[in-house]
C-alpha atoms as a PDB file:
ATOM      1  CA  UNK A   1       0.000   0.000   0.000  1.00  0.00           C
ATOM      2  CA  UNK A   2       1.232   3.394  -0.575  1.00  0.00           C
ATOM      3  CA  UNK A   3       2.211   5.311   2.425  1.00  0.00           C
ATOM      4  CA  UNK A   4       1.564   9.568   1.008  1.00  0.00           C
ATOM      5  CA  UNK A   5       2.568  11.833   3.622  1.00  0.00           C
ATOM      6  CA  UNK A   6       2.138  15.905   3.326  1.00  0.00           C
ATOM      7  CA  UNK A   7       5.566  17.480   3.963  1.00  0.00           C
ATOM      8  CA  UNK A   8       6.889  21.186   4.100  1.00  0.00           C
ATOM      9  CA  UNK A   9       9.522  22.143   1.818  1.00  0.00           C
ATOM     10  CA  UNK A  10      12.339  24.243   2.713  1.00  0.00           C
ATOM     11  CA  UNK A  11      13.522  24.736  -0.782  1.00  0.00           C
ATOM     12  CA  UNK A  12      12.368  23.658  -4.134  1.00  0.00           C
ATOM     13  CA  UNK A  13      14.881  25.017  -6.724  1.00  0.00           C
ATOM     14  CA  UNK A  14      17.852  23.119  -6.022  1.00  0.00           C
ATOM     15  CA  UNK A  15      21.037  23.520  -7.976  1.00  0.00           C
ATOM     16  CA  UNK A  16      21.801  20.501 -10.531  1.00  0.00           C
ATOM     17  CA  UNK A  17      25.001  18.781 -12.512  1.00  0.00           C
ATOM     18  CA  UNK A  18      22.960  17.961 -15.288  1.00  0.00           C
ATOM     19  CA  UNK A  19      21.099  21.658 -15.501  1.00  0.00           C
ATOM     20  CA  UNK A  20      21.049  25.039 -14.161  1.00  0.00           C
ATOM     21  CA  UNK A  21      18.942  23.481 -11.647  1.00  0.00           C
ATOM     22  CA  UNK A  22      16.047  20.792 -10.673  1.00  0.00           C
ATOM     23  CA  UNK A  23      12.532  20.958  -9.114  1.00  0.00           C
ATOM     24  CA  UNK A  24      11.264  17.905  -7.488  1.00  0.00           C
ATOM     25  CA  UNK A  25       7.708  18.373  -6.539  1.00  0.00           C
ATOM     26  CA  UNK A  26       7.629  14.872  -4.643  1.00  0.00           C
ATOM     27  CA  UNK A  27       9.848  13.111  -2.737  1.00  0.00           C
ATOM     28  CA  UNK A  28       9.245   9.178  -3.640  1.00  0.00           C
ATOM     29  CA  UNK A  29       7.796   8.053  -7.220  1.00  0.00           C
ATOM     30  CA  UNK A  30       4.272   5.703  -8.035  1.00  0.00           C
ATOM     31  CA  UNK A  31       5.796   4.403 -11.105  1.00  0.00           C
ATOM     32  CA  UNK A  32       8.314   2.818  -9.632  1.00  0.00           C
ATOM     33  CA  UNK A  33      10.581   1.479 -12.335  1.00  0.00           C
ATOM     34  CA  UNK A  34      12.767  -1.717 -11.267  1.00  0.00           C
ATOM     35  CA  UNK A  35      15.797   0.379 -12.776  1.00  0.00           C
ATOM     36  CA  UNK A  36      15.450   3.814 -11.192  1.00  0.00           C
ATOM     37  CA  UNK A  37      18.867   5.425 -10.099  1.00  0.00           C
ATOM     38  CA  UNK A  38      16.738   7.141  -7.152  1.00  0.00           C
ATOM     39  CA  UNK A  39      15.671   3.585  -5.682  1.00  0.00           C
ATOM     40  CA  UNK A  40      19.366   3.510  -4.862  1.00  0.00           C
ATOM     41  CA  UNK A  41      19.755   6.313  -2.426  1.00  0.00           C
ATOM     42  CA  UNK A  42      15.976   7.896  -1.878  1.00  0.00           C
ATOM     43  CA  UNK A  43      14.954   6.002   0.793  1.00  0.00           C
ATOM     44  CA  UNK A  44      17.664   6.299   2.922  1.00  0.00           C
ATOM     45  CA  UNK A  45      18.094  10.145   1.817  1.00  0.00           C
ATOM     46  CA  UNK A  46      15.044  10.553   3.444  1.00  0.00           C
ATOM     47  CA  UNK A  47      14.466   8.424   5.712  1.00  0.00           C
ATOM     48  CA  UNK A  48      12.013   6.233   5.090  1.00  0.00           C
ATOM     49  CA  UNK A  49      11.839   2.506   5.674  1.00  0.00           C
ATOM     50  CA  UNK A  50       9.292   1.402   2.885  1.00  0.00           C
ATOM     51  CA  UNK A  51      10.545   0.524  -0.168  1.00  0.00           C
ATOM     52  CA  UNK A  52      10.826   2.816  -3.483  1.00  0.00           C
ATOM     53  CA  UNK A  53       7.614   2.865  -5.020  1.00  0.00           C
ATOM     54  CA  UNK A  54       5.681   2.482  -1.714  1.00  0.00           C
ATOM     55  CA  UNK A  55       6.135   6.117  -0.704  1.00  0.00           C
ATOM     56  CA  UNK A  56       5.597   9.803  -1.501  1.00  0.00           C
ATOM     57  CA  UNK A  57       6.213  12.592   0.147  1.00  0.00           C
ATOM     58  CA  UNK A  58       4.038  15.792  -1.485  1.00  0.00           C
ATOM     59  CA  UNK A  59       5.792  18.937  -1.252  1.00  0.00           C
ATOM     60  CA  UNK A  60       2.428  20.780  -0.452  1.00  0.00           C
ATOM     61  CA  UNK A  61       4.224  24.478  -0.450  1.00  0.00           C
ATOM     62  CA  UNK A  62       6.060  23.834  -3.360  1.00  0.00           C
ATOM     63  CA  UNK A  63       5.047  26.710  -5.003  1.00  0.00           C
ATOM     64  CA  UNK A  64       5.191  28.932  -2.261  1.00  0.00           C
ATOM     65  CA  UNK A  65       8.475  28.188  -1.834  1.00  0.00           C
ATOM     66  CA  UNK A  66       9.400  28.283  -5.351  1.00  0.00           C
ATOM     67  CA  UNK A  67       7.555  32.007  -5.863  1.00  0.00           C
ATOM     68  CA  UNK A  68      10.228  33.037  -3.071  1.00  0.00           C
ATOM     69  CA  UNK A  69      13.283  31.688  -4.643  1.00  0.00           C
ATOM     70  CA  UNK A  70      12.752  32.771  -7.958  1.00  0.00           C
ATOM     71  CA  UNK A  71      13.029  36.328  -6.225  1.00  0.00           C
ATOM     72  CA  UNK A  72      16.405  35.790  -5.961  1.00  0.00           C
ATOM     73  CA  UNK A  73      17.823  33.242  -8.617  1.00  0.00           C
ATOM     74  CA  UNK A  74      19.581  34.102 -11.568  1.00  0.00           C
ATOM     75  CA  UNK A  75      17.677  32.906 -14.712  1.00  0.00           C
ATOM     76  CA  UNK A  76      18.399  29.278 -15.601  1.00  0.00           C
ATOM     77  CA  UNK A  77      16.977  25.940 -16.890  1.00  0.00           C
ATOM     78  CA  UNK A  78      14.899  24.128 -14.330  1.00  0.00           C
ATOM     79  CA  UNK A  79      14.462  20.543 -15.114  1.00  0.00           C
ATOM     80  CA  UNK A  80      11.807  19.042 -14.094  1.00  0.00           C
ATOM     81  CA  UNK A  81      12.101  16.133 -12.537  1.00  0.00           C
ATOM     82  CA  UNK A  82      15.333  14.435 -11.072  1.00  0.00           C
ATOM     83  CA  UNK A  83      14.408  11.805  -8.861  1.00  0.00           C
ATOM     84  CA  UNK A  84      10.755  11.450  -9.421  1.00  0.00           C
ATOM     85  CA  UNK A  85       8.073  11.417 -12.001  1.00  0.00           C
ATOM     86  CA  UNK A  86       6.554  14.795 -12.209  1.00  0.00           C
ATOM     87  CA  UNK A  87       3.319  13.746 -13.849  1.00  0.00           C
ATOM     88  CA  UNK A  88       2.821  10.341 -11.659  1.00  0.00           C
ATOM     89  CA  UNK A  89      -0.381   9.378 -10.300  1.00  0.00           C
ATOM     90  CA  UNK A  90      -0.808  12.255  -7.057  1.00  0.00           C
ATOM     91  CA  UNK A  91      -0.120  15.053  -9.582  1.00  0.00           C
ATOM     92  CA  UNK A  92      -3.340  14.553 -10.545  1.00  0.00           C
ATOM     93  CA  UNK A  93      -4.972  16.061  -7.146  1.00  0.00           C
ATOM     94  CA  UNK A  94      -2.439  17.866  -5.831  1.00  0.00           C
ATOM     95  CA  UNK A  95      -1.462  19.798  -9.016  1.00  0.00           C
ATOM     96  CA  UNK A  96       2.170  21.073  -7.841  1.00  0.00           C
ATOM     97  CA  UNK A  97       3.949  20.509 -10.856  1.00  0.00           C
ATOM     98  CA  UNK A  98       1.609  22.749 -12.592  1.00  0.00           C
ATOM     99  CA  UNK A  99       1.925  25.181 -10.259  1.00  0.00           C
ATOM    100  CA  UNK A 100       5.458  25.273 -10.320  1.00  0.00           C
ATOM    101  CA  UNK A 101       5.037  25.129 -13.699  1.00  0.00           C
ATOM    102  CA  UNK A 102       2.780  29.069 -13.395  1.00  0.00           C
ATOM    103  CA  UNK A 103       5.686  30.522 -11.281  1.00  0.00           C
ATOM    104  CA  UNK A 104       8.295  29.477 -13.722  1.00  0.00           C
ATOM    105  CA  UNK A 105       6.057  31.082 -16.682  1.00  0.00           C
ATOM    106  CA  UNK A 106       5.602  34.201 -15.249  1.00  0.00           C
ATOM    107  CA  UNK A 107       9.809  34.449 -15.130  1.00  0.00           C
ATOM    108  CA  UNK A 108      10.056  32.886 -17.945  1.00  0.00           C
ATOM    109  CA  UNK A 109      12.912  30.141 -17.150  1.00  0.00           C
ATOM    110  CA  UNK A 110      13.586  27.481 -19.004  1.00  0.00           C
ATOM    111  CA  UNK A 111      12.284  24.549 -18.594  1.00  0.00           C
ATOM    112  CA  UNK A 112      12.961  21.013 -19.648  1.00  0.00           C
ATOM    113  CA  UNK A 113      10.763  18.599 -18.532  1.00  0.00           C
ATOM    114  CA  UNK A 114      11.009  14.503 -18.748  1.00  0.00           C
ATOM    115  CA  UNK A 115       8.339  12.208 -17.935  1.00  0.00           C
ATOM    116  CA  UNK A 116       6.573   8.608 -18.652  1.00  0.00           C
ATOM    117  CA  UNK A 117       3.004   9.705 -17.994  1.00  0.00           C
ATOM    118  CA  UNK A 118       0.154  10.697 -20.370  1.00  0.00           C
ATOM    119  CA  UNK A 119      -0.844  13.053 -17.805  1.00  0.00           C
ATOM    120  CA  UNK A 120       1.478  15.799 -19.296  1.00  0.00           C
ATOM    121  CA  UNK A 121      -1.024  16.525 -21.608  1.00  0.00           C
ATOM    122  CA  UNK A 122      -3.194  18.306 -19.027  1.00  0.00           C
ATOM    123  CA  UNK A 123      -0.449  20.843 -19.233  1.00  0.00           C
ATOM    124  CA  UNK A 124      -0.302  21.657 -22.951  1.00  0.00           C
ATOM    125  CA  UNK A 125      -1.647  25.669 -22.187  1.00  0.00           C
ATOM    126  CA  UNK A 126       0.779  26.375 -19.714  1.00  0.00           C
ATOM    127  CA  UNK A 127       3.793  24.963 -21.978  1.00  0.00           C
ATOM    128  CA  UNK A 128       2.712  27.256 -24.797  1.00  0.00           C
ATOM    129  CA  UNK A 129       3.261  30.384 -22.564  1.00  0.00           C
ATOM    130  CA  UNK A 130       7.154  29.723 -22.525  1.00  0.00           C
ATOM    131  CA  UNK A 131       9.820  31.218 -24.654  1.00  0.00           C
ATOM    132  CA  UNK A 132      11.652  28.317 -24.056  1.00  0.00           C
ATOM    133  CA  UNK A 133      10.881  24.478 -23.379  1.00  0.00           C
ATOM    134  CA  UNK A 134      11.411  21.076 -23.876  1.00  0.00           C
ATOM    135  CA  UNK A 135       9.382  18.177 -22.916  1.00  0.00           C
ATOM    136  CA  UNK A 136      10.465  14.664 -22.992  1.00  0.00           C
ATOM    137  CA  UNK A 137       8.872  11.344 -22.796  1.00  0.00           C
ATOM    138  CA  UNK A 138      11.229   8.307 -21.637  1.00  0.00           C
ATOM    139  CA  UNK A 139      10.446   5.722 -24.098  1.00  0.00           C
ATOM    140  CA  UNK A 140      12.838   2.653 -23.553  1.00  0.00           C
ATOM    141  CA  UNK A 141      11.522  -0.307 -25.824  1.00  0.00           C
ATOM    142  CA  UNK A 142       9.259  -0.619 -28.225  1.00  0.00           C
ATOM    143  CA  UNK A 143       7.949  -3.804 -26.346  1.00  0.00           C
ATOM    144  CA  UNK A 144       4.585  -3.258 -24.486  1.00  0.00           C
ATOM    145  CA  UNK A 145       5.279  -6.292 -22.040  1.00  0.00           C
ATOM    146  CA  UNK A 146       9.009  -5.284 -21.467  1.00  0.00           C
ATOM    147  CA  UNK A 147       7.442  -1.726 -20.294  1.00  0.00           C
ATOM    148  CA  UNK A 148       5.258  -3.714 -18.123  1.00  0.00           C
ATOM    149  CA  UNK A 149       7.703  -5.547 -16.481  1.00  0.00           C
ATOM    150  CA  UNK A 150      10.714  -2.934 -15.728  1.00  0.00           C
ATOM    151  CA  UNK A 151       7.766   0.221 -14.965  1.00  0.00           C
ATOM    152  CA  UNK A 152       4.850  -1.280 -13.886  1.00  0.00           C
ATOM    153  CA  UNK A 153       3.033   1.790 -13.103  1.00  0.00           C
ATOM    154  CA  UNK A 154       4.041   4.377 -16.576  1.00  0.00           C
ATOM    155  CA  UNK A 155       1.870   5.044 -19.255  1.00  0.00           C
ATOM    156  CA  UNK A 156       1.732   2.605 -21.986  1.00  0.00           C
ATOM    157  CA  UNK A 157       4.370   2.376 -24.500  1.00  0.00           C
ATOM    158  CA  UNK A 158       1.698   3.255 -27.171  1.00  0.00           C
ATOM    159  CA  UNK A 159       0.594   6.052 -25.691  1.00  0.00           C
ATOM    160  CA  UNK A 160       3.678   7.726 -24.819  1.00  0.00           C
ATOM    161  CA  UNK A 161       4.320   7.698 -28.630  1.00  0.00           C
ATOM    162  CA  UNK A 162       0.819   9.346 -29.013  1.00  0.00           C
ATOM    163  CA  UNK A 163       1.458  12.055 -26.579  1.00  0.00           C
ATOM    164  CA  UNK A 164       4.925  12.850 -27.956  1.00  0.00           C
ATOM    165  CA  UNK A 165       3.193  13.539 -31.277  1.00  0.00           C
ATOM    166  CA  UNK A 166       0.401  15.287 -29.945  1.00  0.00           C
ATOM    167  CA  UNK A 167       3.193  17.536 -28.376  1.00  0.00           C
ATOM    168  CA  UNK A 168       5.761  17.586 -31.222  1.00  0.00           C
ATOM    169  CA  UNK A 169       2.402  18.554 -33.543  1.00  0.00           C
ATOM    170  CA  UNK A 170       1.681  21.917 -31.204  1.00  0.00           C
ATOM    171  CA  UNK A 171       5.044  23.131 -32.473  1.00  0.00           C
ATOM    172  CA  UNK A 172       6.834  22.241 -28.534  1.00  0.00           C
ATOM    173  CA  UNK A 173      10.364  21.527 -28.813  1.00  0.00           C
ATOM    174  CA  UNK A 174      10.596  17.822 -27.817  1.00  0.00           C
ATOM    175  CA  UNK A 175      12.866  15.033 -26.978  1.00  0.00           C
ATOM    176  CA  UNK A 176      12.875  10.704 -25.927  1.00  0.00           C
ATOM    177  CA  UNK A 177      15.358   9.651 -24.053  1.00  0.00           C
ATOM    178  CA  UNK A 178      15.609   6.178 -25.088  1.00  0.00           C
ATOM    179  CA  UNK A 179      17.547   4.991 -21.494  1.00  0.00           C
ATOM    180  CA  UNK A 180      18.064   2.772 -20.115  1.00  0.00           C
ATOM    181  CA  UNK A 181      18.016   0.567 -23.453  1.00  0.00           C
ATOM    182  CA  UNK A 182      15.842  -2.590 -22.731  1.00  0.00           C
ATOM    183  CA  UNK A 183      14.988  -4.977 -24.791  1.00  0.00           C
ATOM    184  CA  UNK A 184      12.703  -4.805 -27.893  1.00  0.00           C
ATOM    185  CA  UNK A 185      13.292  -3.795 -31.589  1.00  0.00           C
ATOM    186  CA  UNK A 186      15.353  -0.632 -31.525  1.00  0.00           C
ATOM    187  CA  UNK A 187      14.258  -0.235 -35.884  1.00  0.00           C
ATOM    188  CA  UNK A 188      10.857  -0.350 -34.671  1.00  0.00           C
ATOM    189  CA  UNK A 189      11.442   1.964 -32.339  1.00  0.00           C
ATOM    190  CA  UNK A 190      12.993   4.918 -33.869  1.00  0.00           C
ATOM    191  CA  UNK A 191      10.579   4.293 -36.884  1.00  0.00           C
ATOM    192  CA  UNK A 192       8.258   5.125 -33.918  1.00  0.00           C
ATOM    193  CA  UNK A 193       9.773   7.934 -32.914  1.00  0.00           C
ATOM    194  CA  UNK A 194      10.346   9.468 -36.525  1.00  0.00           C
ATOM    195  CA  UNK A 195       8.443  12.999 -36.959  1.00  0.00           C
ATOM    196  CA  UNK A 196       7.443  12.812 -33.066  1.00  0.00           C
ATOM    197  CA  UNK A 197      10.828  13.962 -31.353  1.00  0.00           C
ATOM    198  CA  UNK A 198      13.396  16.735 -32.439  1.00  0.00           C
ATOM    199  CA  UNK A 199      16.242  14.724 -30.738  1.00  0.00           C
ATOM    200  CA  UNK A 200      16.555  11.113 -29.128  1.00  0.00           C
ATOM    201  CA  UNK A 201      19.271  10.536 -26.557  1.00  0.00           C
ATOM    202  CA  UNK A 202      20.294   6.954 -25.642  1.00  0.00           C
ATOM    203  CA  UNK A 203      21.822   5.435 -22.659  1.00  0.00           C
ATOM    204  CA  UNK A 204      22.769   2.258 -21.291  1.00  0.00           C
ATOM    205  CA  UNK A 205      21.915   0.677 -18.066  1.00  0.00           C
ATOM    206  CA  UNK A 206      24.219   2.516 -15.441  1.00  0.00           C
ATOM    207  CA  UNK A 207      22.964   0.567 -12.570  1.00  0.00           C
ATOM    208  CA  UNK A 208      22.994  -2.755 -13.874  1.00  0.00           C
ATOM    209  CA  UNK A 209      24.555  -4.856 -10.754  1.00  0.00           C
ATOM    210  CA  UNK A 210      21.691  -3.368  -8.517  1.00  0.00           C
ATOM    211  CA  UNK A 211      18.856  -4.932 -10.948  1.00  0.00           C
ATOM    212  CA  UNK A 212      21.297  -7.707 -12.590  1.00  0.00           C
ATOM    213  CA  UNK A 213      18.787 -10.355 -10.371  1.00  0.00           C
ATOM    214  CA  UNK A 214      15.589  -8.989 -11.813  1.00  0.00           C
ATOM    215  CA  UNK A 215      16.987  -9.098 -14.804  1.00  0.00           C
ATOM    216  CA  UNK A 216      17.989 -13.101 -14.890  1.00  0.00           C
ATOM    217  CA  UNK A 217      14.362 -13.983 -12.556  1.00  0.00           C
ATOM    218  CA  UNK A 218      12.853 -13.273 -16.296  1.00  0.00           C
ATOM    219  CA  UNK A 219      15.990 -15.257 -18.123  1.00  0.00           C
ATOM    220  CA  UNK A 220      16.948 -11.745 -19.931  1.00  0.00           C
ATOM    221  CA  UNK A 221      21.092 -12.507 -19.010  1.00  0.00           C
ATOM    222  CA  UNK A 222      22.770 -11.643 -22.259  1.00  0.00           C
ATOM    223  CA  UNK A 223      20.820  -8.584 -21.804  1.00  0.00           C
ATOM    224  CA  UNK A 224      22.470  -7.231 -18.800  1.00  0.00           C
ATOM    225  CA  UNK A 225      25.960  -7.987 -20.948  1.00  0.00           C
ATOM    226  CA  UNK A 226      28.053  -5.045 -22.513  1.00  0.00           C
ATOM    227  CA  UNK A 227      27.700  -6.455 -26.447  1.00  0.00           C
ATOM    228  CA  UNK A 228      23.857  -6.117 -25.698  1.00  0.00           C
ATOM    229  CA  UNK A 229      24.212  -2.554 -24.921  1.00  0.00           C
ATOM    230  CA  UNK A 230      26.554  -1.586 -27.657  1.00  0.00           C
ATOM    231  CA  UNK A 231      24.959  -3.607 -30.537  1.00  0.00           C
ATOM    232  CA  UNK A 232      22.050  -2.479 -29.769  1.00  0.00           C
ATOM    233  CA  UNK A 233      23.309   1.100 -29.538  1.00  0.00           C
ATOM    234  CA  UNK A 234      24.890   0.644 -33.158  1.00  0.00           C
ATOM    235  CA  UNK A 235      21.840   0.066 -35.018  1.00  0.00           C
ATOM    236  CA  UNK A 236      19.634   2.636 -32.849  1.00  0.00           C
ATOM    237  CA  UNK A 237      22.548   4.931 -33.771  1.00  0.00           C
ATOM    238  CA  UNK A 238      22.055   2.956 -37.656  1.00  0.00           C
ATOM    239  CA  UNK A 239      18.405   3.502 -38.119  1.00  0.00           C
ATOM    240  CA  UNK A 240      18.540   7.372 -36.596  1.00  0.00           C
ATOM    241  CA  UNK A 241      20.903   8.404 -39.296  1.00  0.00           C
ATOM    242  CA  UNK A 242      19.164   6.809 -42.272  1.00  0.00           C
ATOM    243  CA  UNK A 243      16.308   8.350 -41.004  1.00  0.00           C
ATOM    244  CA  UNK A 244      18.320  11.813 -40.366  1.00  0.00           C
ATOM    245  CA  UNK A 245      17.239  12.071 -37.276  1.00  0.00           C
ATOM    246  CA  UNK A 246      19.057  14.299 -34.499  1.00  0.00           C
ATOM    247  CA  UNK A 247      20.388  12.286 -31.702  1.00  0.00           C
ATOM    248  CA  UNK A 248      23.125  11.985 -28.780  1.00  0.00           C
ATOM    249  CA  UNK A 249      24.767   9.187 -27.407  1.00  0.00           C
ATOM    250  CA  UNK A 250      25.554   8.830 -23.605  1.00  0.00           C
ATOM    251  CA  UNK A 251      27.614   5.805 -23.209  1.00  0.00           C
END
């Protein structure tokens, strides 16, 4: 059962490697993908004793707080999320990524933001008001039952694809992050992706030994090996150029 606790934030707009800076809105994630990098340090980080996926923590004043710091940051892009799902299930009563997203408009900061939930879509006014914006859909096979089994609680493969377009087709800058690479038919997939996403980025599993076990409980073990990763990195990297298709690699 999950265990959703109301909690005060003291500050919102943290400072981040990967961008100017990151907005987590909740502290714990529904989705709860078997290969989530935040699994590996969230609970402890914050002291919970249920395991990832069986907690959330909602940043009630998130905006609040937000309003206040944007008083005194210097303009930057705010990604949004880090180490949780800023569309999963709770967003849609407590609304605080959309919120966030209103203070952010009315500065005008960047924003890039990187989800596996259809619910995004509810958002598609307030995305319109930015100057500048990406949104991104993690899309990591092409295989529905894959999906199922490594992110049990996302948005169907097949409708991720239809909200990218739906996006992509509003003239939003877009992106799928095609990481980590599981199994599935990566032709398929980026034949999937064509005319949907202005640029595809692809990574590897970077966690593997803390999932390794899952992975060989459903007999995938060649998948968990290095040639798995890179073949199937040269013909995503194959297909995206005969397709002329913008992409990065990041392994």
């Amino acid at each position: 059962m999950l265990k959703v606790k109301e909690v005060k934030a003291k500050s919102i707009l943290n400072k981040s490697k990967i961008f100017d800076y990151c907005l987590n809105p909740y502290t714990g994630c529904q989705i709860n993908c078997t290969y989530c990098y935040a699994r590996l340090f969230m609970r402890r980080y914050s002291g919970h004793s249920e395991t990832w996926g069986e907690f959330v923590d909602v940043k009630v004043n998130a905006p609040e707080v937000l309003k206040k710091q944007l008083d005194k940051a210097k303009k930057g892009t705010v990604w949004i999320s880090s180490v949780c799902d800023p569309y999963q299930p709770l967003e849609a009563k407590y609304a605080l990524t959309r919120c966030c997203l209103k203070e952010l408009a009315k500065r005008q900061f960047p924003v890039n933001i990187q989800t596996k939930s259809k619910l995004v879509l509810r958002d598609l006014d307030l995305f319109q008001e930015f100057e500048t914006i990406e949104v991104g859909l993690t899309i990591t096979t092409d295989d529905e039952q894959v999906a199922k089994l490594f992110e049990p609680r996302a948005t169907s493969v097949e409708e991720r694809f239809r909200v990218l377009e739906k996006i992509h087709s509003l003239g939003i800058k877009t992106f799928a992050f095609v990481g980590p690479l599981l199994p599935g038919n990566p032709e398929r997939l980026i034949e999937r992706l064509e005319e949907k996403a202005d640029k595809i980025f692809i990574d590897r599993m970077n966690y593997l030994n803390s999932v390794r076990g899952f992975y060989h409980q459903l007999g995938l073990h060649k998948e968990t090996s290095d040639r798995f990763f890179h073949e199937y990195k040269e013909r995503l990297i194959s297909e995206l150029k005969k397709r002329k298709m913008k992409f990065e690699v990041l392994f």
